[in-house]
Protein backbone atom coordinates (compact mmCIF):
# COMPACT_ATOMS: atom_id res chain seq x y z
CA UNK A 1 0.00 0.00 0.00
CA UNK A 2 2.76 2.47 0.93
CA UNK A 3 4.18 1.86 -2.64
CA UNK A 4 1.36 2.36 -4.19
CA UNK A 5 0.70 5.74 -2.81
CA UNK A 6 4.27 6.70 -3.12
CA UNK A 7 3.94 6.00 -6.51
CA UNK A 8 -0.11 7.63 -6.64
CA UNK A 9 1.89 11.20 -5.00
CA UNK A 10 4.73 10.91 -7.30
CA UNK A 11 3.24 11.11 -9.98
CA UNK A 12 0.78 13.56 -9.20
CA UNK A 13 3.70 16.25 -8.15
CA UNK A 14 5.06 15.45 -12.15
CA UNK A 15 1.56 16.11 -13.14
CA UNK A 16 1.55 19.57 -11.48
CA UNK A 17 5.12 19.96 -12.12
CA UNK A 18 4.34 19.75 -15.69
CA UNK A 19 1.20 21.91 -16.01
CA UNK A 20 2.90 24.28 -14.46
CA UNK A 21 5.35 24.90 -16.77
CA UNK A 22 4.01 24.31 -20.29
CA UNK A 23 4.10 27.45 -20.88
CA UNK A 24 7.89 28.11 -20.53
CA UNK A 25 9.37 25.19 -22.61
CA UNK A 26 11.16 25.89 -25.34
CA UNK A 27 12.48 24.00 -28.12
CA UNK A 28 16.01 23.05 -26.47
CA UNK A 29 14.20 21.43 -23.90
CA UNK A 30 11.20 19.76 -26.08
CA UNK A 31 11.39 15.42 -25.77
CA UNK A 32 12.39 12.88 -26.55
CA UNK A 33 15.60 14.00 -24.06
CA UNK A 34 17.66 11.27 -24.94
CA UNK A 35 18.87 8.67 -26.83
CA UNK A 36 19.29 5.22 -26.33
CA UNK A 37 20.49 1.77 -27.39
CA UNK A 38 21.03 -1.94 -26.46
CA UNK A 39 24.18 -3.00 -26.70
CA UNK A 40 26.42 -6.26 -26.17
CA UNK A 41 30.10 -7.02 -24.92
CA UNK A 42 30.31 -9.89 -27.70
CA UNK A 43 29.00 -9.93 -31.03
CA UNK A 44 28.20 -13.58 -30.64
CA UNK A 45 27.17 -16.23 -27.84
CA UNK A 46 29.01 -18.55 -26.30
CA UNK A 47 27.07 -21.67 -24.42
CA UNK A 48 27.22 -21.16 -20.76
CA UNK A 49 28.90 -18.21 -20.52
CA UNK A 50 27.36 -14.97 -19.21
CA UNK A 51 27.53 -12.52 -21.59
CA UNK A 52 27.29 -8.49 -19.96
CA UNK A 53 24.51 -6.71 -22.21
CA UNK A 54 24.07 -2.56 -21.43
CA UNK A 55 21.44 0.05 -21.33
CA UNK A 56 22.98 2.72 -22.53
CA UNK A 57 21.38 6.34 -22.25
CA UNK A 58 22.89 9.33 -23.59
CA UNK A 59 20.77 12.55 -22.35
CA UNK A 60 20.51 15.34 -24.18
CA UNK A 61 21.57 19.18 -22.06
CA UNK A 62 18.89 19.60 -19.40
CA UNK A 63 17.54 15.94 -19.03
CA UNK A 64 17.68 13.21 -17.08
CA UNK A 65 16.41 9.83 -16.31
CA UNK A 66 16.27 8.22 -13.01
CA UNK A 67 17.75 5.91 -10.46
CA UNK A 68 16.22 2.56 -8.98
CA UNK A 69 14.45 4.95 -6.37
CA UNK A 70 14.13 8.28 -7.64
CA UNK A 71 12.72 10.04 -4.43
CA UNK A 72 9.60 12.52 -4.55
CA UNK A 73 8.99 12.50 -8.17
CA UNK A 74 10.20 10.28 -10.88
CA UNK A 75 9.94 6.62 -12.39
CA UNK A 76 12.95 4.70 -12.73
CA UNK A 77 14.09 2.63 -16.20
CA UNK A 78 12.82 -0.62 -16.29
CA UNK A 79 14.05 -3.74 -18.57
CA UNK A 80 11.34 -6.78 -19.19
CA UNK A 81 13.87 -9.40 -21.25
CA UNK A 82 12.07 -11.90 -23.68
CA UNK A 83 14.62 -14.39 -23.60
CA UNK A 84 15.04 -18.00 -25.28
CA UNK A 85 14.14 -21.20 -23.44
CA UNK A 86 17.04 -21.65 -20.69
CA UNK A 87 18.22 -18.48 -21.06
CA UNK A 88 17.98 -16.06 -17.45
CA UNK A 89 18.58 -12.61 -16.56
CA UNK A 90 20.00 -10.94 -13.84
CA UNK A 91 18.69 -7.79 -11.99
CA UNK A 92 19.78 -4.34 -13.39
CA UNK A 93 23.15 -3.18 -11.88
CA UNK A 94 22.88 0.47 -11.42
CA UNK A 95 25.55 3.33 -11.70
CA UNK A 96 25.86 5.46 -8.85
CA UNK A 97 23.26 7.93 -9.10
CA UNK A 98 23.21 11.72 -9.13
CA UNK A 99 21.01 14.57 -7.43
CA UNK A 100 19.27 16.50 -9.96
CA UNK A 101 15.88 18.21 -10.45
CA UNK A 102 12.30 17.61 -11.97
CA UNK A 103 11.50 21.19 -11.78
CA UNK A 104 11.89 22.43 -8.26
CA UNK A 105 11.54 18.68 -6.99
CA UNK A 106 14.60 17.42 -5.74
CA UNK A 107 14.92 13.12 -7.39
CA UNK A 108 17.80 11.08 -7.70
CA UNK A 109 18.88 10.23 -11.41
CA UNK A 110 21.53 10.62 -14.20
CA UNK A 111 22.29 13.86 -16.48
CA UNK A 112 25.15 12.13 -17.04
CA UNK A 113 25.60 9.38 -20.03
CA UNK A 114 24.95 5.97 -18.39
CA UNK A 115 24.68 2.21 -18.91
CA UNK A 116 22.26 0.03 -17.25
CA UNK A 117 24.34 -3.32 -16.85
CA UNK A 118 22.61 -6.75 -16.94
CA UNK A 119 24.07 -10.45 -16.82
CA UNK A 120 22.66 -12.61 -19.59
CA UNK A 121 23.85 -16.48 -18.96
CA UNK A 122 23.15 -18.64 -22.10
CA UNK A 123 22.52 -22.58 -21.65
CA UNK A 124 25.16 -24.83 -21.61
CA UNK A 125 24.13 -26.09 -25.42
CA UNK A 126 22.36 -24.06 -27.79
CA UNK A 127 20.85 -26.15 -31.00
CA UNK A 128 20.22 -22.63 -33.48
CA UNK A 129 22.99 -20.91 -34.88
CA UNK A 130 21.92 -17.53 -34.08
CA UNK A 131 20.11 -16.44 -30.69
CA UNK A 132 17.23 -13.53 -30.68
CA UNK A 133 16.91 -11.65 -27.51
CA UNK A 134 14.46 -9.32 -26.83
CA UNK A 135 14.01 -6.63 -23.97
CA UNK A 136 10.73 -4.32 -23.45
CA UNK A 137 12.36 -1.17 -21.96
CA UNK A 138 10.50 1.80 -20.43
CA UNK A 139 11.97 5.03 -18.94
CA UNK A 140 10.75 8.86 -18.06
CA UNK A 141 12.87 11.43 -19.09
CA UNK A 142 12.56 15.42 -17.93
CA UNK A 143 13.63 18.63 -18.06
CA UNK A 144 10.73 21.23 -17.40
CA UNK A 145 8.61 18.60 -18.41
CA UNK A 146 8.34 14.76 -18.51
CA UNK A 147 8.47 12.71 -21.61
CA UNK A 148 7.91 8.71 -20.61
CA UNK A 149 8.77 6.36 -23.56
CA UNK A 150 8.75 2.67 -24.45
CA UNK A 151 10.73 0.63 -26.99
CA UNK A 152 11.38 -3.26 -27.63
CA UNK A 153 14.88 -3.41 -28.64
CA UNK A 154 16.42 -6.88 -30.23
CA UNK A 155 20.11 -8.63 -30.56
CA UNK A 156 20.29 -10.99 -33.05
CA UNK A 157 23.75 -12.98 -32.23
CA UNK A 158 25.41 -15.79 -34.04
CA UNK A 159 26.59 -18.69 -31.77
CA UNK A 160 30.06 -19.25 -31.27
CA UNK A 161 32.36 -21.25 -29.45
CA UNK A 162 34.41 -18.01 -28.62
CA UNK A 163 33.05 -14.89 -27.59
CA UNK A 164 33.55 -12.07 -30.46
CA UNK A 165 34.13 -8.52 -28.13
CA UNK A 166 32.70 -5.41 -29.37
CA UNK A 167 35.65 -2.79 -28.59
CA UNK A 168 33.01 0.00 -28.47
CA UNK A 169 30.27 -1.91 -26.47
CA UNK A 170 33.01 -3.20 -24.23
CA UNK A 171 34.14 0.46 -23.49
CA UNK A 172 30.54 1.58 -22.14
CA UNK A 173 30.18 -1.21 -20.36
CA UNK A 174 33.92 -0.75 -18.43
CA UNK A 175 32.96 2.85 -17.71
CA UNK A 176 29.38 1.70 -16.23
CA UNK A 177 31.37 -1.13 -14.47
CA UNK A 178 33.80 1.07 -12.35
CA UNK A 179 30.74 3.58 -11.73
CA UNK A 180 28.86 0.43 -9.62
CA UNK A 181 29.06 1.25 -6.06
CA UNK A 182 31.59 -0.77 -4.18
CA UNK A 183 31.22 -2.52 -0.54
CA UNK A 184 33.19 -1.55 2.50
CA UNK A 185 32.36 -3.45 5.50
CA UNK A 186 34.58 -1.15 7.95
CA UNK A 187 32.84 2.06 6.36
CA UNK A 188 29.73 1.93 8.74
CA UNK A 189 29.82 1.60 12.93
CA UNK A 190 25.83 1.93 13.43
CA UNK A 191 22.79 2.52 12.26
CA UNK A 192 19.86 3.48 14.68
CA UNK A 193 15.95 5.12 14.76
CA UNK A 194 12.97 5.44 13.78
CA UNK A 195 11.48 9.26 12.66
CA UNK A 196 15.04 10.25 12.80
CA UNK A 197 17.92 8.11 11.19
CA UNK A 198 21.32 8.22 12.47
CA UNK A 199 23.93 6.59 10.73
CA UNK A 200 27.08 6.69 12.25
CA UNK A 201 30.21 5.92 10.05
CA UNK A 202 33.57 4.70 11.00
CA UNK A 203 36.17 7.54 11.60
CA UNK A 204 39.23 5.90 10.39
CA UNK A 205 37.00 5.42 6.47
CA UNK A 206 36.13 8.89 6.48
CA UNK A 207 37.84 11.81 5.13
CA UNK A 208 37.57 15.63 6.70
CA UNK A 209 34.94 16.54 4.32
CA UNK A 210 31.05 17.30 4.63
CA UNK A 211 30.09 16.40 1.49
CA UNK A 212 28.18 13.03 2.19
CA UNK A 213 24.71 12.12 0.89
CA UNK A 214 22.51 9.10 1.51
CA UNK A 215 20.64 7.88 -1.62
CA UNK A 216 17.98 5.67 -0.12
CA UNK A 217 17.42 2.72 -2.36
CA UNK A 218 14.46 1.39 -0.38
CA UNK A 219 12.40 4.59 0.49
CA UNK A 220 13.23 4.96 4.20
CA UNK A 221 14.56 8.29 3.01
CA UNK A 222 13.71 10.80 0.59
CA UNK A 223 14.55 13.14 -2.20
CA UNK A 224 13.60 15.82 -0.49
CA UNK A 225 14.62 14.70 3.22
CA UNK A 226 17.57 17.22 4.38
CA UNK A 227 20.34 15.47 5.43
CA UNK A 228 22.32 16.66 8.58
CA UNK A 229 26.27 15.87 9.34
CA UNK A 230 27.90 16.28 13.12
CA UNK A 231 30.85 14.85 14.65
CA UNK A 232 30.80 12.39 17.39
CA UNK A 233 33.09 12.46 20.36
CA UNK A 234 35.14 9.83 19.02
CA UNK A 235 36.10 11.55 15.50
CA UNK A 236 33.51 9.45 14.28
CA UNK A 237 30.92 11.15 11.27
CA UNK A 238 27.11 10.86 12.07
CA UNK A 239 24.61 11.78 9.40
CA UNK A 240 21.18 12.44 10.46
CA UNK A 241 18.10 12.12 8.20
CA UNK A 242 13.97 12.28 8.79
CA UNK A 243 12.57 9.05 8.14
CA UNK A 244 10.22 9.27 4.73
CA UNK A 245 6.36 9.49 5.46
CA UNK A 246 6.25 6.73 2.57
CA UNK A 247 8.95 4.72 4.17
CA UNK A 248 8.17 0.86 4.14
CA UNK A 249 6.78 -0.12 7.83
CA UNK A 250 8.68 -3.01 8.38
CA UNK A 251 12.79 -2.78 8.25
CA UNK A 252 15.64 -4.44 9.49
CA UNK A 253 18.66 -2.63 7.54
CA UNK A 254 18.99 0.75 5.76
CA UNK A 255 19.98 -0.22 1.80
CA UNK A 256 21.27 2.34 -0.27
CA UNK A 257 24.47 4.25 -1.68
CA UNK A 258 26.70 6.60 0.39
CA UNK A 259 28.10 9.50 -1.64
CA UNK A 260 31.83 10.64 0.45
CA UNK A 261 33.44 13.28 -1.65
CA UNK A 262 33.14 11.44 -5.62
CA UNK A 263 33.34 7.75 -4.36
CA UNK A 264 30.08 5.68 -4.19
CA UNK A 265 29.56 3.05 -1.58
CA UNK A 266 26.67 0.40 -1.41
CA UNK A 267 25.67 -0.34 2.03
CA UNK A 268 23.32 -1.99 4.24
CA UNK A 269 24.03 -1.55 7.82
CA UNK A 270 21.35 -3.51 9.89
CA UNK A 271 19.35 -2.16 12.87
CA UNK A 272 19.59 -3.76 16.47
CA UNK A 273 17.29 -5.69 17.24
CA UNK A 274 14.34 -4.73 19.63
């Protein structure tokens, strides 16, 4: 229920957002936004291995498309693969994402170019020569306004017995690679309440610096949540954040990405129990 009205309010505030100002586009900042394309590491297929297959979005100057969990406003990319028999699909990994604006709404999201990475592992025998796959992909890309799209996008790939790279494709996908958050267990000491969040970080992983952001990947915390950094006693670095009115009910951890300076961390630091 609590997604559903997150979902009801968000897009209600792009509604308003967008009637609002209609009148003031003008043609730099007209849709589509963007443009996009499906692209593979190998030119071919190899039987039972996993083959890396990107998203990639380039946005046009004022645009952007959004993260996993945008915040306020927004809808985030989605990727429904129509894949041959025995074929599977990972889960989308997702670049680090950015804080940007659907007009004075505050979302999380890319203006930068990006590639939505996915892990594709074939069968261990494949009887055609070539393999089809097939992906239904739907996004929402602003500026002043909001311009959601869908497209089916297809690979047709011969079958090999050695992968073929694709020096271009293989490029996009290293850049998206390095731009996936990375884990650091020793990062976070504690994480602790309920209308007010208090992570606590390690002070030995954290640099002088105030510029830290939380992006909230499960809606505990919002877009538009301020987010407040004090020292502790103990050197430590404590960031402080009210708990979303549309933040799930139940919890046991706090998932999402930790921005320190320009390095991206994915964590999950559970809450103690009771």
């Amino acid at each position: 229920m609590n997604t559903l009205v997150e979902m009801i309010r968000s897009l209600l505030v792009l509604i308003l957002a967008f009637a609002q100002t209609t009148s003031a586009y003008d043609a730099q900042l007209d849709g589509p936004g963007l443009d996009v394309a499906l692209i593979s590491e190998s030119r071919s297929i190899t039987p039972g291995l996993p083959l890396t297959i990107g998203f990639h979005i380039h946005h046009h100057a004022g645009f952007h498309t959004y993260w996993k969990k945008p915040g306020i406003v927004g809808v985030p990319t989605s990727l429904e693969w129509k894949l041959p028999q025995g074929f599977t699909a990972s889960e989308i990994r997702w670049p680090y994402p950015e804080n940007t604006f659907m007009a004075e709404y505050p979302c999380h999201g890319y203006e930068r170019d990006v590639t939505l990475l996915v892990t594709l592992t074939p069968p261990a025998k494949i009887e055609t020569k070539t393999v089809t796959l097939k992906v239904d992909a739907n996004w929402m890309c602003c500026a002043r306004g909001c311009f959601p799209n869908f497209q089916s996008f297809e690979l047709t790939l011969p079958v090999t017995r050695k992968p073929i790279p694709d020096p271009h494709a293989t490029a996009l996908i290293n850049t998206a690679s390095k731009e996936i958050p990375k884990t650091n267990p020793k990062l976070i000491s504690s994480v602790r309440g309920h209308q007010q969040i208090e992570l606590k970080l390690s002070s030995p992983a954290i640099p002088n610096s105030k510029k830290v952001y939380f992006f909230s990947s499960d809606g505990q915390v919002s877009s538009d949540q301020p987010q407040k950094i004090s020292r502790g006693t103990d050197g430590s670095l404590i960031l402080t954040m009210p708990r979303s009115e549309f933040s799930p009910k139940k919890f046991k951890s706090l998932p999402g990405v930790l921005k320190i300076e320009k390095q991206f961390f994915k964590i999950n630091p559970a809450y103690p129990r009771g």
